[in-house]
PDB file of N, CA and C in Angstrom:
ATOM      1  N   UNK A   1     -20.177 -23.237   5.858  1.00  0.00           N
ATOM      2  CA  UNK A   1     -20.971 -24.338   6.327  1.00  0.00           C
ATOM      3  C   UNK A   1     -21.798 -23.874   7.501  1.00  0.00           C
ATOM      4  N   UNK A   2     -22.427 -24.920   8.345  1.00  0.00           N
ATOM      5  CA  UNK A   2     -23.046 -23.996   9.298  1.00  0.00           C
ATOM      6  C   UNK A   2     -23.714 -25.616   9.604  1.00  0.00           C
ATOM      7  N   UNK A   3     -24.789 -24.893  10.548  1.00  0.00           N
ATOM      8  CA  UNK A   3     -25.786 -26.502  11.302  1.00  0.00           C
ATOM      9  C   UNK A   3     -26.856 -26.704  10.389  1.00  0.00           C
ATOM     10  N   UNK A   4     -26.865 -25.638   9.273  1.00  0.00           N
ATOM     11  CA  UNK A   4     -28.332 -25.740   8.696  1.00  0.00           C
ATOM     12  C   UNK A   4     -27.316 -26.786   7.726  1.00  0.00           C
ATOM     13  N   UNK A   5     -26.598 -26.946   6.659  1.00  0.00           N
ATOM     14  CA  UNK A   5     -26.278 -27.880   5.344  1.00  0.00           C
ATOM     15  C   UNK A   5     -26.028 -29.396   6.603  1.00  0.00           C
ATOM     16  N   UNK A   6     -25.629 -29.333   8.111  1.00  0.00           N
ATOM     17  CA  UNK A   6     -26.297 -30.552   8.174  1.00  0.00           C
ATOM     18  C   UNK A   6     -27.630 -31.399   8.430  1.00  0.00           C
ATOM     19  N   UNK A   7     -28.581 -30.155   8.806  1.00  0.00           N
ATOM     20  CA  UNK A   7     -29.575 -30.636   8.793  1.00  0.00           C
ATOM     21  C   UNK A   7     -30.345 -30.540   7.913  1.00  0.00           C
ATOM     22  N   UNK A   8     -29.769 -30.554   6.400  1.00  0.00           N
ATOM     23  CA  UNK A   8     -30.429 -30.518   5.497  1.00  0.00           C
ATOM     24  C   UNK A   8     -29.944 -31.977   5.103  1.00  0.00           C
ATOM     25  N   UNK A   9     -28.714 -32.133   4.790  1.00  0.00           N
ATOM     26  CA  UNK A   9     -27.869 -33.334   4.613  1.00  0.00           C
ATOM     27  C   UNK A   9     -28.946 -34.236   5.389  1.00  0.00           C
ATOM     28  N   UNK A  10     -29.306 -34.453   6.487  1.00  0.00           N
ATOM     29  CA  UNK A  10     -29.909 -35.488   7.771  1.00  0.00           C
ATOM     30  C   UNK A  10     -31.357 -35.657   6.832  1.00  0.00           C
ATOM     31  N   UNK A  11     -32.057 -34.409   6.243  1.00  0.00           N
ATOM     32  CA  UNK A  11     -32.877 -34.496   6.021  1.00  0.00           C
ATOM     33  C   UNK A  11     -33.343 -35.307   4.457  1.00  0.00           C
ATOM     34  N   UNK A  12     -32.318 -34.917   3.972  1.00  0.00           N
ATOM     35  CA  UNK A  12     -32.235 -35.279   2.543  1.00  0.00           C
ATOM     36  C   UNK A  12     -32.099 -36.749   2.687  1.00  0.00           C
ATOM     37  N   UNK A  13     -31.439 -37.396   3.693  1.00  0.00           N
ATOM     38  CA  UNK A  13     -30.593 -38.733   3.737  1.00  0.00           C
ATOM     39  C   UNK A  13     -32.673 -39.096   4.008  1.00  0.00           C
ATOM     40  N   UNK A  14     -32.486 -38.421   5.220  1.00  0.00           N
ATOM     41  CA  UNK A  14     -34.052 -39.117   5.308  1.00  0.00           C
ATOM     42  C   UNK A  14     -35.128 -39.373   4.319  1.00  0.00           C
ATOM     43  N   UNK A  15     -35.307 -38.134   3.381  1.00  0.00           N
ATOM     44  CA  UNK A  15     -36.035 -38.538   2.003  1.00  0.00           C
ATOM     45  C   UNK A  15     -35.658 -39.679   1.680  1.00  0.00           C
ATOM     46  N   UNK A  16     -34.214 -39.756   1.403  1.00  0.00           N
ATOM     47  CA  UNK A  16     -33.898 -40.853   0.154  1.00  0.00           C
ATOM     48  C   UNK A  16     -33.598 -42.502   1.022  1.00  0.00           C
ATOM     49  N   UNK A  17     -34.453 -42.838   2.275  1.00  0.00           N
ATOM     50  CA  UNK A  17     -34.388 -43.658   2.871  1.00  0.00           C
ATOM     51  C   UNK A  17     -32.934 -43.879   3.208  1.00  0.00           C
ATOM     52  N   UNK A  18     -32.396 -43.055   3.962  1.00  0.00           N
ATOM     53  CA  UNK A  18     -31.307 -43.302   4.372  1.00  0.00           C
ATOM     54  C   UNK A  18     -31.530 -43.622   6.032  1.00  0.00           C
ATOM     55  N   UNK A  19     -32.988 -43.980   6.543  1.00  0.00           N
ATOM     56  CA  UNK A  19     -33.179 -44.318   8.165  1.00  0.00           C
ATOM     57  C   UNK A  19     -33.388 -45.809   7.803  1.00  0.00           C
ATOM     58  N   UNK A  20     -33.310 -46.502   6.793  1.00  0.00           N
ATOM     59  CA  UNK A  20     -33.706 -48.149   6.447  1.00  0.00           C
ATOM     60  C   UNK A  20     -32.425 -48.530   6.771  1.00  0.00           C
ATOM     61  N   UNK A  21     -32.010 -49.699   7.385  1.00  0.00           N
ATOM     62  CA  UNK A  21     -30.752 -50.370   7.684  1.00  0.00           C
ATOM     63  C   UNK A  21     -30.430 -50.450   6.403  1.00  0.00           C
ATOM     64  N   UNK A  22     -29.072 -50.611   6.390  1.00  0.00           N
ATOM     65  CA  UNK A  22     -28.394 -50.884   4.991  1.00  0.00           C
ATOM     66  C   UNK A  22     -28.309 -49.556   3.698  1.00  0.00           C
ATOM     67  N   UNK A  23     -29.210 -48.746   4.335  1.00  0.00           N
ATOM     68  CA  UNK A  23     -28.932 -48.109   3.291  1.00  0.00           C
ATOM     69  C   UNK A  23     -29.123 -46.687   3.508  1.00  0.00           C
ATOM     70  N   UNK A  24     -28.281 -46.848   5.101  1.00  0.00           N
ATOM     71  CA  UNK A  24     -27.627 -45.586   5.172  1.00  0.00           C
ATOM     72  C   UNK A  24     -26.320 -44.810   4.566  1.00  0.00           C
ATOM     73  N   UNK A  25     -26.318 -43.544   4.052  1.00  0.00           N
ATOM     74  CA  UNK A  25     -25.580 -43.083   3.116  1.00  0.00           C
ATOM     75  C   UNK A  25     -24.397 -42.784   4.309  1.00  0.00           C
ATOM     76  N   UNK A  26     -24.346 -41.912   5.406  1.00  0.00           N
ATOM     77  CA  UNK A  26     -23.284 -41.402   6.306  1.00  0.00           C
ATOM     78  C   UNK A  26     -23.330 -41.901   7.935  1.00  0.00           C
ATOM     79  N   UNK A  27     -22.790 -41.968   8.244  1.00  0.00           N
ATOM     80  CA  UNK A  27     -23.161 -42.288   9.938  1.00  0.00           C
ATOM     81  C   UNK A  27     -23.019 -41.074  10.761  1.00  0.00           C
ATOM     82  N   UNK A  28     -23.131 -41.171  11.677  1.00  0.00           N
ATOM     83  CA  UNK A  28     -23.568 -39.971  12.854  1.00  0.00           C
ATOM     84  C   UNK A  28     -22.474 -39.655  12.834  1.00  0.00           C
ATOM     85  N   UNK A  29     -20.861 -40.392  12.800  1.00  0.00           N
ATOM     86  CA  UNK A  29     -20.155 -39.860  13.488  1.00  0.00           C
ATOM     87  C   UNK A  29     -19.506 -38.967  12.127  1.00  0.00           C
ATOM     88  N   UNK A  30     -19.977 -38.927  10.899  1.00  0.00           N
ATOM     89  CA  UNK A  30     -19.668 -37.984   9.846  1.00  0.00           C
ATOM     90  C   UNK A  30     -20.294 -37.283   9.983  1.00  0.00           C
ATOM     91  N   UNK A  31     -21.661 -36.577  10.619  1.00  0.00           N
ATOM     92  CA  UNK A  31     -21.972 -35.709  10.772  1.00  0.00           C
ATOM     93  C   UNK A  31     -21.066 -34.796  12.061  1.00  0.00           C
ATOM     94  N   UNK A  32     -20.807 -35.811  13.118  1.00  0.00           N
ATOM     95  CA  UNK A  32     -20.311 -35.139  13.920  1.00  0.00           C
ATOM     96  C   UNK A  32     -19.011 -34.369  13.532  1.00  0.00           C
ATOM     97  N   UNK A  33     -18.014 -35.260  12.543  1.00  0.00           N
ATOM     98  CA  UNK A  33     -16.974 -34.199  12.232  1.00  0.00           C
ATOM     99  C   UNK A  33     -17.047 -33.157  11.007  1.00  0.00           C
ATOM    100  N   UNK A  34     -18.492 -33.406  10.990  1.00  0.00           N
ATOM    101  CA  UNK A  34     -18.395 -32.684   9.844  1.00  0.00           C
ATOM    102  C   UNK A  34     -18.968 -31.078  10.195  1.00  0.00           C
ATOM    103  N   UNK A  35     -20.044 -31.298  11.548  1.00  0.00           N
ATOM    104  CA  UNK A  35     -19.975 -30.376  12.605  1.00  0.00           C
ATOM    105  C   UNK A  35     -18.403 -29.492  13.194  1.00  0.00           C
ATOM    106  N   UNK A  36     -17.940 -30.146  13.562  1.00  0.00           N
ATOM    107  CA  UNK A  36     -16.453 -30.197  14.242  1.00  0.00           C
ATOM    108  C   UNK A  36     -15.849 -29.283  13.162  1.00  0.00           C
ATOM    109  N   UNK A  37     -15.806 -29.686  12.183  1.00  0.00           N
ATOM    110  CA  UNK A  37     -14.658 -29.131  11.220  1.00  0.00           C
ATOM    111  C   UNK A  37     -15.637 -27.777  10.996  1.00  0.00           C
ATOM    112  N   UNK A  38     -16.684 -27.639  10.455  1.00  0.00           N
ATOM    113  CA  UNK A  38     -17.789 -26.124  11.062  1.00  0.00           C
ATOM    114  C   UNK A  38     -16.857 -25.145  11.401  1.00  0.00           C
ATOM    115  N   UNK A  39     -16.881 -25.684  13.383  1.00  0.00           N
ATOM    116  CA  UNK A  39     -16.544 -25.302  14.345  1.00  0.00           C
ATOM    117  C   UNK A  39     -15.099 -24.531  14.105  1.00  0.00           C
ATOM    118  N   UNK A  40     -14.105 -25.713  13.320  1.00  0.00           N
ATOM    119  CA  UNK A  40     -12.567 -24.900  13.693  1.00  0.00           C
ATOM    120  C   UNK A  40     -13.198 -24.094  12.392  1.00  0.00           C
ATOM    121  N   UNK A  41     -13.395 -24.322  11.568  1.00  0.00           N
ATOM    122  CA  UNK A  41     -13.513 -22.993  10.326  1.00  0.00           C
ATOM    123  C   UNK A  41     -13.741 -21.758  11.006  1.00  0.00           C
ATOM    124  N   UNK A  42     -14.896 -21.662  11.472  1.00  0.00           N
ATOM    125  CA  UNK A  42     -15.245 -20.330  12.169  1.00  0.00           C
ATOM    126  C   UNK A  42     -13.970 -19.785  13.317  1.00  0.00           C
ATOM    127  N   UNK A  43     -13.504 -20.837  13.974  1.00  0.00           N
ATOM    128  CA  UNK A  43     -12.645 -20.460  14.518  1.00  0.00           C
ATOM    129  C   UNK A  43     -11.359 -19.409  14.176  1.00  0.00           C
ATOM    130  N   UNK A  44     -10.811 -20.363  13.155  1.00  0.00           N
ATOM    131  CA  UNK A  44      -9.946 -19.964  12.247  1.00  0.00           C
ATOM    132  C   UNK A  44     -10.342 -18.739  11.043  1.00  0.00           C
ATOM    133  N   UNK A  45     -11.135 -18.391  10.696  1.00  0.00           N
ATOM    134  CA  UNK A  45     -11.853 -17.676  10.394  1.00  0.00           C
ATOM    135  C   UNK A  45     -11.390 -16.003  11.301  1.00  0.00           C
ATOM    136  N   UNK A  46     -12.229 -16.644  12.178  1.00  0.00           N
ATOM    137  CA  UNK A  46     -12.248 -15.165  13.700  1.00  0.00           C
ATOM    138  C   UNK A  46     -10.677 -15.176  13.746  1.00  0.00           C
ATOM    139  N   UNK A  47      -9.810 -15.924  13.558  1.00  0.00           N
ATOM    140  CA  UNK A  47      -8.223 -15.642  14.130  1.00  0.00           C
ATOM    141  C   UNK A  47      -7.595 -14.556  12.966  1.00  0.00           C
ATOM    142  N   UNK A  48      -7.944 -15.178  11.085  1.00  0.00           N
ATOM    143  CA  UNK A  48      -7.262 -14.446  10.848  1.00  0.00           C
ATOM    144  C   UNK A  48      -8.014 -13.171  10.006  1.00  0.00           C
ATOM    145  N   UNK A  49      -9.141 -12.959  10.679  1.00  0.00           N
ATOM    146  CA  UNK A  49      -9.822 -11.877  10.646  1.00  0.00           C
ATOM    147  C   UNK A  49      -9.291 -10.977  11.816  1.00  0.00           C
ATOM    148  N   UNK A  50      -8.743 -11.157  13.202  1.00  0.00           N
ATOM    149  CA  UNK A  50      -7.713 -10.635  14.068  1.00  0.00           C
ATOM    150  C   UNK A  50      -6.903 -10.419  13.752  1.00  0.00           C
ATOM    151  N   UNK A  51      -5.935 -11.250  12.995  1.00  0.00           N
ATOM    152  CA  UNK A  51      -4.698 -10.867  12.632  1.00  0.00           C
ATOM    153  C   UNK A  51      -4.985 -10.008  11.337  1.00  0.00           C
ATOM    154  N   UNK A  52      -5.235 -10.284  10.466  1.00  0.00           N
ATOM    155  CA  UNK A  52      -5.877  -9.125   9.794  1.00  0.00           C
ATOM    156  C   UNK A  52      -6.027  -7.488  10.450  1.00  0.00           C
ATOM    157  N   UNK A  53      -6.650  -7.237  11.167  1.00  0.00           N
ATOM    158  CA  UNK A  53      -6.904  -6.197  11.510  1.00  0.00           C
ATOM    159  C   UNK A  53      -5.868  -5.031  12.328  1.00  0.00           C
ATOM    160  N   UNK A  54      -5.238  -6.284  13.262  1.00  0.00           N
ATOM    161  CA  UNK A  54      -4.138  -5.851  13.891  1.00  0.00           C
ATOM    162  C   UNK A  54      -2.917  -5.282  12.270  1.00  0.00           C
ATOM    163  N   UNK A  55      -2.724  -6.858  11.651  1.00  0.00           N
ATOM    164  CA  UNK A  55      -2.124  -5.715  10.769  1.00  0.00           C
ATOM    165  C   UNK A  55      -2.131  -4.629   9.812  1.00  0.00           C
ATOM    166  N   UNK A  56      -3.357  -4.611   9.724  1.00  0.00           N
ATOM    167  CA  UNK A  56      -3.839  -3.363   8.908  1.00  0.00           C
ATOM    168  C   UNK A  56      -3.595  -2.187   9.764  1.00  0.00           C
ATOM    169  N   UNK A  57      -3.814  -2.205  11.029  1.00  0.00           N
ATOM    170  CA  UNK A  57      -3.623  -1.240  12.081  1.00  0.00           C
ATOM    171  C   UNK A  57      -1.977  -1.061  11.703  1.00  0.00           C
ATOM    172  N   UNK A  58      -1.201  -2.117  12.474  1.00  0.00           N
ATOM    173  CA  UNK A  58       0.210  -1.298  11.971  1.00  0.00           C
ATOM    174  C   UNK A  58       0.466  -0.783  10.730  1.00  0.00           C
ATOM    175  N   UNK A  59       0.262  -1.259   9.847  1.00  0.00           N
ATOM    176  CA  UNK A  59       0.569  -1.005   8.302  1.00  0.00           C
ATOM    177  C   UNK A  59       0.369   0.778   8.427  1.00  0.00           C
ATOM    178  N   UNK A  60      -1.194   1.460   8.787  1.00  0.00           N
ATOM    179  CA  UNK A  60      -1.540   2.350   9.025  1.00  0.00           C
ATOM    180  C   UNK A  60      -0.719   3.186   9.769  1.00  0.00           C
ATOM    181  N   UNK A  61       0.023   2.603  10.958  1.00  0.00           N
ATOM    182  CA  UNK A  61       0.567   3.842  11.617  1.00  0.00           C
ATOM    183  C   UNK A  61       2.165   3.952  11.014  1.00  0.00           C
ATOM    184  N   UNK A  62       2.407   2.432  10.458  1.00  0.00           N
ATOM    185  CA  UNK A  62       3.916   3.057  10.112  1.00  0.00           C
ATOM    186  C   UNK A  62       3.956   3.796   8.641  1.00  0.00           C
ATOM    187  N   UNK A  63       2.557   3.505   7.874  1.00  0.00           N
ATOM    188  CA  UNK A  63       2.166   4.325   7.052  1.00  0.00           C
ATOM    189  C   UNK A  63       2.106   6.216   7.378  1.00  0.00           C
ATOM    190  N   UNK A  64       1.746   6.104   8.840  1.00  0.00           N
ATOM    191  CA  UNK A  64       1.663   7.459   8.995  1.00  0.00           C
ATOM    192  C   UNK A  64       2.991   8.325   9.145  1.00  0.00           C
ATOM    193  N   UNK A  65       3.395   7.231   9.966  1.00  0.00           N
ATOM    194  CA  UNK A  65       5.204   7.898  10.163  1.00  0.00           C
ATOM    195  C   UNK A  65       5.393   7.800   9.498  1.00  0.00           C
ATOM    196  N   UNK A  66       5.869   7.414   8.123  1.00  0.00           N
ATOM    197  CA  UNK A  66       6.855   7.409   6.578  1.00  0.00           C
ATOM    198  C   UNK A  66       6.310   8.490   6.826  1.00  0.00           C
ATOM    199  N   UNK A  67       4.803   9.056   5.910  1.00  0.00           N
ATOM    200  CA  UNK A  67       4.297  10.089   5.851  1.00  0.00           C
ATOM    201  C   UNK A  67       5.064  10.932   6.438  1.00  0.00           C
ATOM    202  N   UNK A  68       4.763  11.337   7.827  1.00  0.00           N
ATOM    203  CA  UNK A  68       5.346  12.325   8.065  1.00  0.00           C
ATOM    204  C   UNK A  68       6.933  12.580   8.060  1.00  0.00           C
ATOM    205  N   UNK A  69       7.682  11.664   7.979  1.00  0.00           N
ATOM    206  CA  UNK A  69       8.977  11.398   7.880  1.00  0.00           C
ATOM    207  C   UNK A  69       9.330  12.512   6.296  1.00  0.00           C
ATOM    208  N   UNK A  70       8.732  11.989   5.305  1.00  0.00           N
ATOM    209  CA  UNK A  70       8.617  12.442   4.384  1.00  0.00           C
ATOM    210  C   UNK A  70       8.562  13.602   4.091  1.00  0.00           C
ATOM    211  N   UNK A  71       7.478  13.900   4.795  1.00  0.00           N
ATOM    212  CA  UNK A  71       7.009  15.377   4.644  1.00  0.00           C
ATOM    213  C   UNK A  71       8.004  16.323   5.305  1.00  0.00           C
ATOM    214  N   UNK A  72       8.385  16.066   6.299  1.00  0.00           N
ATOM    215  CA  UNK A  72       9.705  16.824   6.762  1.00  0.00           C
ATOM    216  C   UNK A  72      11.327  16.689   6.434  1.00  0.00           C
ATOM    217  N   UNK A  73      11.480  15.763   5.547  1.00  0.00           N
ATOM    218  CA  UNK A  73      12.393  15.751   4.351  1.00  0.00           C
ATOM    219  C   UNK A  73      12.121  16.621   3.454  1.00  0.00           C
ATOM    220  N   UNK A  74      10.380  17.048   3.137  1.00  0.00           N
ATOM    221  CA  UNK A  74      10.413  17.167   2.017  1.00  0.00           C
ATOM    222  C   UNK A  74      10.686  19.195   2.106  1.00  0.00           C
ATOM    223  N   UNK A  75      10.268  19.142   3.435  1.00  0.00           N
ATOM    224  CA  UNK A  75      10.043  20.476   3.882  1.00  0.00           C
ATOM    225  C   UNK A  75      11.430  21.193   3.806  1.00  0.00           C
ATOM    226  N   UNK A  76      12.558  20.303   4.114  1.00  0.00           N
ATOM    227  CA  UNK A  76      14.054  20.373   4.604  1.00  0.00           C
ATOM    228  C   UNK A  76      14.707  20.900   3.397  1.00  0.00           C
ATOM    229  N   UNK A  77      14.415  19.846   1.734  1.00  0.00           N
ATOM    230  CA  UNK A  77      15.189  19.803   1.210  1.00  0.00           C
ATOM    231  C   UNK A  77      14.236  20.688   0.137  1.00  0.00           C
ATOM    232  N   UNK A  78      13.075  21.073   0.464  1.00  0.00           N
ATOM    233  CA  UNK A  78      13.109  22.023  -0.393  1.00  0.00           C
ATOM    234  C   UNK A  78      13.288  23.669   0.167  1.00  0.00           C
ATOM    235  N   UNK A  79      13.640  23.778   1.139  1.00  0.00           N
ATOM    236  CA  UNK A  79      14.178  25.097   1.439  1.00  0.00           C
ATOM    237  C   UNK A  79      15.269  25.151   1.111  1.00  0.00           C
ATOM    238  N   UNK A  80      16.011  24.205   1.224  1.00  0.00           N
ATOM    239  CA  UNK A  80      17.701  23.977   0.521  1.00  0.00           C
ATOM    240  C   UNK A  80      17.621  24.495  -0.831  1.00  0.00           C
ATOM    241  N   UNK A  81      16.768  23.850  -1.789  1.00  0.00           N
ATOM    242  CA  UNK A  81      16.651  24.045  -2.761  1.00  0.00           C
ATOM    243  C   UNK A  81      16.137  25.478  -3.288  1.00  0.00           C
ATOM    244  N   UNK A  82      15.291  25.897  -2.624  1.00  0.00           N
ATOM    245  CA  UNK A  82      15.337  27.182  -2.968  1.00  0.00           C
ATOM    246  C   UNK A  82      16.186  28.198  -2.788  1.00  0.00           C
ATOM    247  N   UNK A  83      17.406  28.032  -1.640  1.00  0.00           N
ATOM    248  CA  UNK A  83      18.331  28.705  -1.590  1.00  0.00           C
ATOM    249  C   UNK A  83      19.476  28.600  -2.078  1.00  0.00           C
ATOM    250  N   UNK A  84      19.508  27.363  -2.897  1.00  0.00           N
ATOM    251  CA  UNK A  84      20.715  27.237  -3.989  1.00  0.00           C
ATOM    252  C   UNK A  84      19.842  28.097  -5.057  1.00  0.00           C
ATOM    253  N   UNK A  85      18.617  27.684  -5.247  1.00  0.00           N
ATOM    254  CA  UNK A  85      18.159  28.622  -6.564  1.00  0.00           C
ATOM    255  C   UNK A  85      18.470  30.053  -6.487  1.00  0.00           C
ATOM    256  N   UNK A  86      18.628  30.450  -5.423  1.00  0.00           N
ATOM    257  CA  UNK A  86      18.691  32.000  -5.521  1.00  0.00           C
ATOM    258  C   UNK A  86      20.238  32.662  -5.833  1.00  0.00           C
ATOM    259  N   UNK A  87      21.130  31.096  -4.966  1.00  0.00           N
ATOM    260  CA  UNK A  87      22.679  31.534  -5.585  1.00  0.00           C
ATOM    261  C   UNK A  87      22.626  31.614  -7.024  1.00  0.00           C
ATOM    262  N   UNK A  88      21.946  30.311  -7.583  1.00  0.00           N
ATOM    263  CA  UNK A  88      22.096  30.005  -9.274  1.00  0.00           C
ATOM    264  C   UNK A  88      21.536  31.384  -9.618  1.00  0.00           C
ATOM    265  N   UNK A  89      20.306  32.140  -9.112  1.00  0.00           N
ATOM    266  CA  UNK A  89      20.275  32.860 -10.106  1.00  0.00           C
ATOM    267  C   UNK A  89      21.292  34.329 -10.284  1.00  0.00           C
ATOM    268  N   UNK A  90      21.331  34.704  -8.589  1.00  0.00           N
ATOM    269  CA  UNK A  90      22.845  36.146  -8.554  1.00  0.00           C
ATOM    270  C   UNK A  90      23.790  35.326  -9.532  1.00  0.00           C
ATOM    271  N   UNK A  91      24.425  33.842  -9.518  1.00  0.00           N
ATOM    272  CA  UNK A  91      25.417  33.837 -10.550  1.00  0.00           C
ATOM    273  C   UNK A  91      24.988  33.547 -12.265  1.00  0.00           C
ATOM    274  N   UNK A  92      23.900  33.716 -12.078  1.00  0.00           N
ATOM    275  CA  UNK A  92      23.704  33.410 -13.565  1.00  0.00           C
ATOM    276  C   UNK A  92      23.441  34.984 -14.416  1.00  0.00           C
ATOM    277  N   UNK A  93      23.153  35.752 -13.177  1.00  0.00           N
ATOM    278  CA  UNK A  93      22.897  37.112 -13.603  1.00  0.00           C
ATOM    279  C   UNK A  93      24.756  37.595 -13.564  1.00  0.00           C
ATOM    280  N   UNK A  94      25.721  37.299 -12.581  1.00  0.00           N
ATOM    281  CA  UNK A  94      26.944  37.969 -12.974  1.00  0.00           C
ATOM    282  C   UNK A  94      27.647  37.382 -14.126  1.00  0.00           C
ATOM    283  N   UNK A  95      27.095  35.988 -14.165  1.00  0.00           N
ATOM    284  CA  UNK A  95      27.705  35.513 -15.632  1.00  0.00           C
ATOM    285  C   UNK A  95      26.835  35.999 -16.659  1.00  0.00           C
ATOM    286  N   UNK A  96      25.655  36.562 -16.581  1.00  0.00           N
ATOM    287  CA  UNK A  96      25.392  37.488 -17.805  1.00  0.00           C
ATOM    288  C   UNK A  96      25.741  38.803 -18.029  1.00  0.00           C
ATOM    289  N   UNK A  97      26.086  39.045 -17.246  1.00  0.00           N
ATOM    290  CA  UNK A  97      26.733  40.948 -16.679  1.00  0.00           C
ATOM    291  C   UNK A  97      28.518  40.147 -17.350  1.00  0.00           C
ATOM    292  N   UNK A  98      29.483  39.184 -17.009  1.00  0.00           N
ATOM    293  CA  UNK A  98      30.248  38.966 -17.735  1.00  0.00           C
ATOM    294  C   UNK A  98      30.259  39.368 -19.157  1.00  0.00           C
ATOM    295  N   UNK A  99      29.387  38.115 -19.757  1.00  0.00           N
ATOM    296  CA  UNK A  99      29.407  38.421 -20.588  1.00  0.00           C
ATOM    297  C   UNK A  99      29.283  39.449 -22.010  1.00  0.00           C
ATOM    298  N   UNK A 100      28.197  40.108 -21.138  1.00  0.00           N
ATOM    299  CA  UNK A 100      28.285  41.126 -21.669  1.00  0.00           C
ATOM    300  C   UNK A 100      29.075  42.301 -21.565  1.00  0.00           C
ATOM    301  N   UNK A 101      29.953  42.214 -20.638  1.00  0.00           N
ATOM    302  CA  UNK A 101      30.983  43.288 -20.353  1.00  0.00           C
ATOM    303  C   UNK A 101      31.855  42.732 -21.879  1.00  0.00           C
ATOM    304  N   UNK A 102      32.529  41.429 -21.596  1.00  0.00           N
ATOM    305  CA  UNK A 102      33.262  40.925 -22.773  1.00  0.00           C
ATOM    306  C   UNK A 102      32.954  41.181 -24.242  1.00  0.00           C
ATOM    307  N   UNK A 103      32.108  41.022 -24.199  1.00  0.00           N
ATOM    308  CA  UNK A 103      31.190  41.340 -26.074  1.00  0.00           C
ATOM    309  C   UNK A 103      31.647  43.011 -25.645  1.00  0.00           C
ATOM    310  N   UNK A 104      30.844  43.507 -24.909  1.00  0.00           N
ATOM    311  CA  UNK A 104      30.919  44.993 -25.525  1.00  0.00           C
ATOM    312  C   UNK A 104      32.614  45.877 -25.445  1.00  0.00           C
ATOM    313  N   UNK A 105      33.477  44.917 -24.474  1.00  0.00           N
ATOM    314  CA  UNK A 105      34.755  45.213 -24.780  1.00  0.00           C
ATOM    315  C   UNK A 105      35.404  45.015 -26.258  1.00  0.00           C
ATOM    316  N   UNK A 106      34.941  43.765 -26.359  1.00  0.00           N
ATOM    317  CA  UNK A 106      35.618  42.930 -27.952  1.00  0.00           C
ATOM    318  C   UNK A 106      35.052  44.119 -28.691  1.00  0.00           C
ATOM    319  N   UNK A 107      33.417  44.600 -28.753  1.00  0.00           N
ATOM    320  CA  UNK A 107      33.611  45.845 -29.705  1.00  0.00           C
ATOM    321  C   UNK A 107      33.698  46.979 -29.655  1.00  0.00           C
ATOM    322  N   UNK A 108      34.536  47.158 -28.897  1.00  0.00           N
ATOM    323  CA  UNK A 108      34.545  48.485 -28.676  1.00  0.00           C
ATOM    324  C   UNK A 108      36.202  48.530 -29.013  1.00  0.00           C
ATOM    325  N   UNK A 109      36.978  47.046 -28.700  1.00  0.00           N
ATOM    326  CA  UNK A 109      38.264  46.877 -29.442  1.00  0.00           C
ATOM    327  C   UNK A 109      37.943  47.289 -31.168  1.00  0.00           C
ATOM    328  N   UNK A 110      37.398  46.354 -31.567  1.00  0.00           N
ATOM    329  CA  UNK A 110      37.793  46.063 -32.891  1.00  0.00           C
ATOM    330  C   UNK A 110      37.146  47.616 -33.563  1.00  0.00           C
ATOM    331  N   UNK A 111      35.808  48.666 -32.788  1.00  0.00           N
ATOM    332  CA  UNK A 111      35.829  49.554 -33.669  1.00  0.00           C
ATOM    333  C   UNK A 111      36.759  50.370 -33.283  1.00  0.00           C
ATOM    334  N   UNK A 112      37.429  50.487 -32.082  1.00  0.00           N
ATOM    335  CA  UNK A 112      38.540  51.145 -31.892  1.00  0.00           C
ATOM    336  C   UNK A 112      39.655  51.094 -33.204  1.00  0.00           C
ATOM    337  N   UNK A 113      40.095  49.395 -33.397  1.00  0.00           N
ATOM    338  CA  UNK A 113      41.404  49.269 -34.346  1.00  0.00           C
ATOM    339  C   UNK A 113      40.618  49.991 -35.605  1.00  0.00           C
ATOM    340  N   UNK A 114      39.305  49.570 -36.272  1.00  0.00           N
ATOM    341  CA  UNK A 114      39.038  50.296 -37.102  1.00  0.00           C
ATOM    342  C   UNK A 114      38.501  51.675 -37.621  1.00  0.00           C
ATOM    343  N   UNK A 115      38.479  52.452 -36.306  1.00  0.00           N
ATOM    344  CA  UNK A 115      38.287  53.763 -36.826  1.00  0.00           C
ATOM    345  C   UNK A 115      39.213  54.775 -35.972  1.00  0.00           C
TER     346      UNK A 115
END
């Protein structure tokens, strides 16, 4: 809304003989609250365009801390992880060195019994 839709309203009333007694459409004092109510809009308006902003601001910084929170979890647990990988792999290599000790025992049994 604004001052111009009432002084268009004022004006329009005036076309359509709304300054003849009797056949006025609104009285002054509907313009006045209709001014008024304008007024808190914009008001209210500017408040939660403030609050708005403010919370976009926090949102942002506790956005930033997770972030970095994160990132140094992420830093933590993947060095962990790479140093279990390196156990998994020495034991995945002595459990293949097992196994193959076992196989080549088993044949070296059985061509033993048979020759």
């Amino acid at each position: 809304m604004g001052v111009a839709p009432v002084a268009e309203a004022q004006l329009e009333m005036a076309a359509t003989g709304g300054s003849e007694p009797g056949r006025r459409f609104a009285s002054d004092e509907f313009f006045f609250l209709l001014q008024r109510i304008d007024r808190l809009d914009e008001k209210l308006t500017a408040r939660i365009d403030a609050v708005d902003t403010k919370l976009t601001a926090r949102m942002d910084a506790v956005d930033t801390k997770l972030t970095a929170r994160m990132d140094a979890l992420d830093a933590r647990f993947s060095s962990r992880i790479e140093g279990l990988e390196a156990r998994l792999d020495g034991l995945r290599a002595w459990a293949i060195g097992l196994l193959f000790s076992v196989v080549v025992g088993f044949a070296g049994v059985i061509f033993a019994i048979r020759g």
